[in-house]
C-alpha atoms as a PDB file:
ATOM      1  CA  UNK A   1     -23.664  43.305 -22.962  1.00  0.00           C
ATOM      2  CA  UNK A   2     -26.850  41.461 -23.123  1.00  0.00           C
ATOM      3  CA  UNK A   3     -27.835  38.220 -22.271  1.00  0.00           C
ATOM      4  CA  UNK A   4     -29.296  37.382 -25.328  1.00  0.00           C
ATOM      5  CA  UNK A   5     -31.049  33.869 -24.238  1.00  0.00           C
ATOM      6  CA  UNK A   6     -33.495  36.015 -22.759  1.00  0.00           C
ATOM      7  CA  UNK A   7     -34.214  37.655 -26.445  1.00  0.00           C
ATOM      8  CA  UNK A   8     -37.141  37.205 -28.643  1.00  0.00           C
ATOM      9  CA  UNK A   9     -36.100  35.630 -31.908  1.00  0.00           C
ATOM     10  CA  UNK A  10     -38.585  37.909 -33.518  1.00  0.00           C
ATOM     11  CA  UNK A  11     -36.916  41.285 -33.303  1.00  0.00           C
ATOM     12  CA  UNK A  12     -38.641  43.949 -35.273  1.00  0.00           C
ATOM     13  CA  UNK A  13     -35.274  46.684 -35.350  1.00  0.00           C
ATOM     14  CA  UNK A  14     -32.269  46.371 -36.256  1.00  0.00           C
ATOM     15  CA  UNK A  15     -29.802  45.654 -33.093  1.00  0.00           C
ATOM     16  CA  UNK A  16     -25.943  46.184 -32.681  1.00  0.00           C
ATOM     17  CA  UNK A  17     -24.419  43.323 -29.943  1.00  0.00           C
ATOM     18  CA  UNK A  18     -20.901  43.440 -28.800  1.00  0.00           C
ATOM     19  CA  UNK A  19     -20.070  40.886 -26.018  1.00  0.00           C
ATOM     20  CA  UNK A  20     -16.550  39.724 -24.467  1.00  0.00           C
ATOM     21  CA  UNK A  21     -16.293  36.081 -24.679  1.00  0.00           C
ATOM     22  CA  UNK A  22     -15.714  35.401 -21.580  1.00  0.00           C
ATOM     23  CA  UNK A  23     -18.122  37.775 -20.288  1.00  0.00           C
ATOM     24  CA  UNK A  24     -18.672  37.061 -16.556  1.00  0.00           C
ATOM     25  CA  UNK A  25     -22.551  37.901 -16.403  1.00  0.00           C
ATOM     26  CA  UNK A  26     -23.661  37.200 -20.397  1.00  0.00           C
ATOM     27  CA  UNK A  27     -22.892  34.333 -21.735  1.00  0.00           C
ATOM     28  CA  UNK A  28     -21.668  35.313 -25.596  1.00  0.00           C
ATOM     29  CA  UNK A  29     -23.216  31.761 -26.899  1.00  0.00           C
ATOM     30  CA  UNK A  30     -26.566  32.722 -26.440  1.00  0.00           C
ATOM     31  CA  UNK A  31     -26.028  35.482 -28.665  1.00  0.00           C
ATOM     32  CA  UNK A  32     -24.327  33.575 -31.432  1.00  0.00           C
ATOM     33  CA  UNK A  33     -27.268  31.307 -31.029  1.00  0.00           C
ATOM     34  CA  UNK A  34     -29.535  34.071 -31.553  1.00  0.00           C
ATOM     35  CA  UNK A  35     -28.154  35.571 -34.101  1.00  0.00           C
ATOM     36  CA  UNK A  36     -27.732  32.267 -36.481  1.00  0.00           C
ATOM     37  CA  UNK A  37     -31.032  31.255 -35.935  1.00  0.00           C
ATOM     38  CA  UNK A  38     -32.383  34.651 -37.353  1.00  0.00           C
ATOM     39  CA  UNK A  39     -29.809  34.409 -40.328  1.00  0.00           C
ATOM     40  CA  UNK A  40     -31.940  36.275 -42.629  1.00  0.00           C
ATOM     41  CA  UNK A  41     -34.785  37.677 -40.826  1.00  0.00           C
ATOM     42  CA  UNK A  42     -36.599  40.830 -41.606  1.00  0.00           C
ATOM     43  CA  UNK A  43     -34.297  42.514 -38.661  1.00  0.00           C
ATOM     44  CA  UNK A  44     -30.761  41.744 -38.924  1.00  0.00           C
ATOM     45  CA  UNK A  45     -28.238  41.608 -35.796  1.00  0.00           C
ATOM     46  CA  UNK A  46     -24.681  43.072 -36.037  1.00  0.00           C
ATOM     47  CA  UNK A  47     -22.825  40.150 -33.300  1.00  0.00           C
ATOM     48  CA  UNK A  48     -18.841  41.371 -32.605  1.00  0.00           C
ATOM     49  CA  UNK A  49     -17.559  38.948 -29.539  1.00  0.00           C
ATOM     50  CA  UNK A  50     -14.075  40.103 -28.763  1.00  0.00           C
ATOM     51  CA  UNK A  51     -12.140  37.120 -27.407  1.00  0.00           C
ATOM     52  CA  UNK A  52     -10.333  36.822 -24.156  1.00  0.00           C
ATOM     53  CA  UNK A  53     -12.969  39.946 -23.595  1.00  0.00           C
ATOM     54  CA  UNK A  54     -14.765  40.451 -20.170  1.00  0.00           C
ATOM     55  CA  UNK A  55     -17.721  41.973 -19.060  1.00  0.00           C
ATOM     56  CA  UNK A  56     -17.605  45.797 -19.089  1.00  0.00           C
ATOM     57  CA  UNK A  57     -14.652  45.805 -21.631  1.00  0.00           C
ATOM     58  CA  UNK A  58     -15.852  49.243 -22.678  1.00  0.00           C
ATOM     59  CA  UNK A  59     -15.577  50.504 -19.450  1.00  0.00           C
ATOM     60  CA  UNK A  60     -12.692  52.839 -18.392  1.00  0.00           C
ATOM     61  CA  UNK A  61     -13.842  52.659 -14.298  1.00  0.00           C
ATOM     62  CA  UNK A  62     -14.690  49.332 -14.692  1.00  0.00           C
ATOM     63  CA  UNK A  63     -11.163  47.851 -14.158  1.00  0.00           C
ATOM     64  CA  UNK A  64     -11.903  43.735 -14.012  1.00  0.00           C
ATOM     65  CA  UNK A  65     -12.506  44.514 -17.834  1.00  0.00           C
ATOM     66  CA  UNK A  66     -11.578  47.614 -19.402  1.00  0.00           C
ATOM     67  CA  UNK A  67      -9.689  46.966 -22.372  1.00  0.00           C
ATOM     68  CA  UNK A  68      -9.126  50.144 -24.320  1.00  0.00           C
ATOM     69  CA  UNK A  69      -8.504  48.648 -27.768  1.00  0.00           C
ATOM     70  CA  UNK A  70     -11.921  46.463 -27.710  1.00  0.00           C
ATOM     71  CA  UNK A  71     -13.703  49.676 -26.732  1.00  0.00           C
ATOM     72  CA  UNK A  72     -12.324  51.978 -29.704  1.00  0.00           C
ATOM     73  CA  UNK A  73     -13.046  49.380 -31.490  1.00  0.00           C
ATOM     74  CA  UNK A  74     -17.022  48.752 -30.252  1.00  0.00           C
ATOM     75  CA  UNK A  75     -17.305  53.028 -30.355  1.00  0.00           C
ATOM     76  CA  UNK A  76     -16.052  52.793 -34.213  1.00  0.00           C
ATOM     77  CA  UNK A  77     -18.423  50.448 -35.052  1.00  0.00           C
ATOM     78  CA  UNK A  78     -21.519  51.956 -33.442  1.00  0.00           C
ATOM     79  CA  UNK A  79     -20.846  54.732 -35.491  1.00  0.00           C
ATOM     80  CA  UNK A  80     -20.642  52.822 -38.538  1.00  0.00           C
ATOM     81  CA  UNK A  81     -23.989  50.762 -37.368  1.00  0.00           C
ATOM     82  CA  UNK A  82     -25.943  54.320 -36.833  1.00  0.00           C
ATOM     83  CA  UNK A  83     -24.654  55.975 -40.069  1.00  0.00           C
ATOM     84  CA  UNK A  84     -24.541  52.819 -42.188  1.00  0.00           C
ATOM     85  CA  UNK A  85     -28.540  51.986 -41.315  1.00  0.00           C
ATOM     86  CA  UNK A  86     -29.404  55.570 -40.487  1.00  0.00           C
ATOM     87  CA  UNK A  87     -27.449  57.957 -42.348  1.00  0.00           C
ATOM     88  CA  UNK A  88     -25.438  60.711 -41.367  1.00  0.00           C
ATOM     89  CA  UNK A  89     -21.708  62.370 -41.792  1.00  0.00           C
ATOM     90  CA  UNK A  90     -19.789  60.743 -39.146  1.00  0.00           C
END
């Protein structure tokens, strides 16, 4: 849940974002922005902002924004970020 105004544009890794829209504490714009103004830099960024989403959506104790179908989803796609850029089984 970062707040990605506060983000170099010149990454160096590869980075995995998923923000709620309506994120309380990050705003999800400033990671759009980030993200299409490095459209085809030498370190990509994987953006998923889940709408009507809040902050700590992947959060089971976090109850003002747990939602349990955002988080399988955000889990699922880590995994495919980690094998897809570094390999692996799972």
């Amino acid at each position: 849940y970062p707040e990605c105004g506060h983000v170099s544009d010149k990454l160096a890794l590869l980075v995995l974002i998923m923000i709620g829209r309506d994120d309380q504490w990050a705003r999800a714009r400033s990671c759009e922005d980030l993200t299409a103004h490095r459209a085809g830099g030498d370190a990509p960024i994987d953006l998923t902002v889940y709408p009507n989403m809040r902050h700590g959506f992947l959060e089971p104790d976090y109850m003002a924004g747990y939602d349990a179908t955002a988080a399988e989803d955000s889990l699922r796609q880590t995994r495919a970020f980690l094998t897809r850029n570094f390999g692996g089984s799972r």
